[in-house]
Protein backbone atom coordinates (compact mmCIF):
# COMPACT_ATOMS: atom_id res chain seq x y z
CA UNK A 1 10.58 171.88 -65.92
CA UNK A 2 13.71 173.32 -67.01
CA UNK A 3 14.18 176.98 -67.16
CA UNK A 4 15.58 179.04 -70.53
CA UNK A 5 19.28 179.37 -68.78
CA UNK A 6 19.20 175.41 -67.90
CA UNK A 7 18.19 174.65 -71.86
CA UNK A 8 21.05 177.16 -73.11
CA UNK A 9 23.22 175.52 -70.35
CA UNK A 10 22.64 172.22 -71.54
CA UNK A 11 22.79 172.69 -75.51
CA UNK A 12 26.14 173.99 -74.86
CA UNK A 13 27.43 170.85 -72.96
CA UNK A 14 25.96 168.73 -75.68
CA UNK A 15 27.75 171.19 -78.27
CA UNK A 16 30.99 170.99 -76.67
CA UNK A 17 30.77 167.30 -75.80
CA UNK A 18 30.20 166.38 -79.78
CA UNK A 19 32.88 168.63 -80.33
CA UNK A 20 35.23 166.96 -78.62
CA UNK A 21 33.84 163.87 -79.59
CA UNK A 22 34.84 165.27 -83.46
CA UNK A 23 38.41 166.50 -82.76
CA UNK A 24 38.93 162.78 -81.28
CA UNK A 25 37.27 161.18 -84.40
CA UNK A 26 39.23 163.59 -86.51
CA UNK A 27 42.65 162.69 -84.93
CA UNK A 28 42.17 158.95 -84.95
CA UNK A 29 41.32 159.07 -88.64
CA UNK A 30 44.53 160.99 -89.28
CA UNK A 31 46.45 159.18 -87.41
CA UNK A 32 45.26 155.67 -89.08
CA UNK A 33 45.60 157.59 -92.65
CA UNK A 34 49.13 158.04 -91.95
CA UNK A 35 49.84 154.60 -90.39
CA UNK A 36 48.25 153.41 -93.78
CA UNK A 37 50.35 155.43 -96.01
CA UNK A 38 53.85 155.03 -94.01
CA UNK A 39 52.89 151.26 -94.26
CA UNK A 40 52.33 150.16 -90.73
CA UNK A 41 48.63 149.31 -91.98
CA UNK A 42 48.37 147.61 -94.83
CA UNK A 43 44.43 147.95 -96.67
CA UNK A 44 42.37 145.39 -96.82
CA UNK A 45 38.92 143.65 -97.86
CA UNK A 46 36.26 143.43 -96.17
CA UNK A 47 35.82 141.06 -93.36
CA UNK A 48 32.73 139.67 -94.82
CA UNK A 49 32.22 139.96 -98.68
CA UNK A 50 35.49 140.09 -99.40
CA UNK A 51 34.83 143.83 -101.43
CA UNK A 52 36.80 146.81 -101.25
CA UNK A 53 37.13 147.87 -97.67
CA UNK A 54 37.10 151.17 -95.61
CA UNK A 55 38.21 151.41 -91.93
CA UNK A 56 36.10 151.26 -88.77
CA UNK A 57 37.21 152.20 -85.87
CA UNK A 58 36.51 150.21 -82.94
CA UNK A 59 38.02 152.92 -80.23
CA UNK A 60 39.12 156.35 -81.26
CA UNK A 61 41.71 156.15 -79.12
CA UNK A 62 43.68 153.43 -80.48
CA UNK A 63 44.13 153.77 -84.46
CA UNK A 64 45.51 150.46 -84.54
CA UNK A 65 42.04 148.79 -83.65
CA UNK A 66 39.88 148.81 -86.08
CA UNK A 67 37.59 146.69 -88.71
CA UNK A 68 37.59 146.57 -92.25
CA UNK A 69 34.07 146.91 -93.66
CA UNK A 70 32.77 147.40 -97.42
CA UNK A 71 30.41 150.49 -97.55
CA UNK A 72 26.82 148.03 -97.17
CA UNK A 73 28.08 145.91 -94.20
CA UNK A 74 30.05 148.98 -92.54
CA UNK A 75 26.49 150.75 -92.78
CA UNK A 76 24.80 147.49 -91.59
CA UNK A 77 27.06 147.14 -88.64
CA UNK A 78 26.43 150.30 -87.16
CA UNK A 79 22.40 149.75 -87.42
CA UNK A 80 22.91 146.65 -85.84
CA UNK A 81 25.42 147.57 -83.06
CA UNK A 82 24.09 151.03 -82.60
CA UNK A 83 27.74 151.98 -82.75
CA UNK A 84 26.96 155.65 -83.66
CA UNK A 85 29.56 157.35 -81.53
């Protein structure tokens, strides 16, 4: 059984974990935003219905690879891939 300090201790490794986790989502996001309006990414539909797209990223580290899902199947591929990074 874990002890109040070990709790604490571990909330605040989960806390700074997601944080970085955010700041790395955050930056790849940017970075693709950019790449998309210098025109080094050009938007497009979606890889299944052929609807307006939105990005998914398939690594945060690279903004270059990434998916383009409509709202419904980029919602659908993360409950089916568990992909909830």
């Amino acid at each position: 059984m874990l002890n109040k300090h070990q709790i604490i201790t571990r909330y605040k490794e989960k806390q700074y974990r997601n944080k970085f986790l955010v700041k790395v989502k955050n930056l790849c996001r940017y970075e693709t935003n950019k790449l998309i309006k210098l025109g080094l990414i050009k938007v497009q539909i979606c890889e299944v219905c052929e609807l307006k797209a939105q990005v998914h990223h398939q690594d945060y580290l690279n903004p270059f690879d990434i998916k383009w899902f409509c709202r419904f199947h980029h919602d659908e591929y993360h409950r089916l891939t568990k992909d909830n990074i």
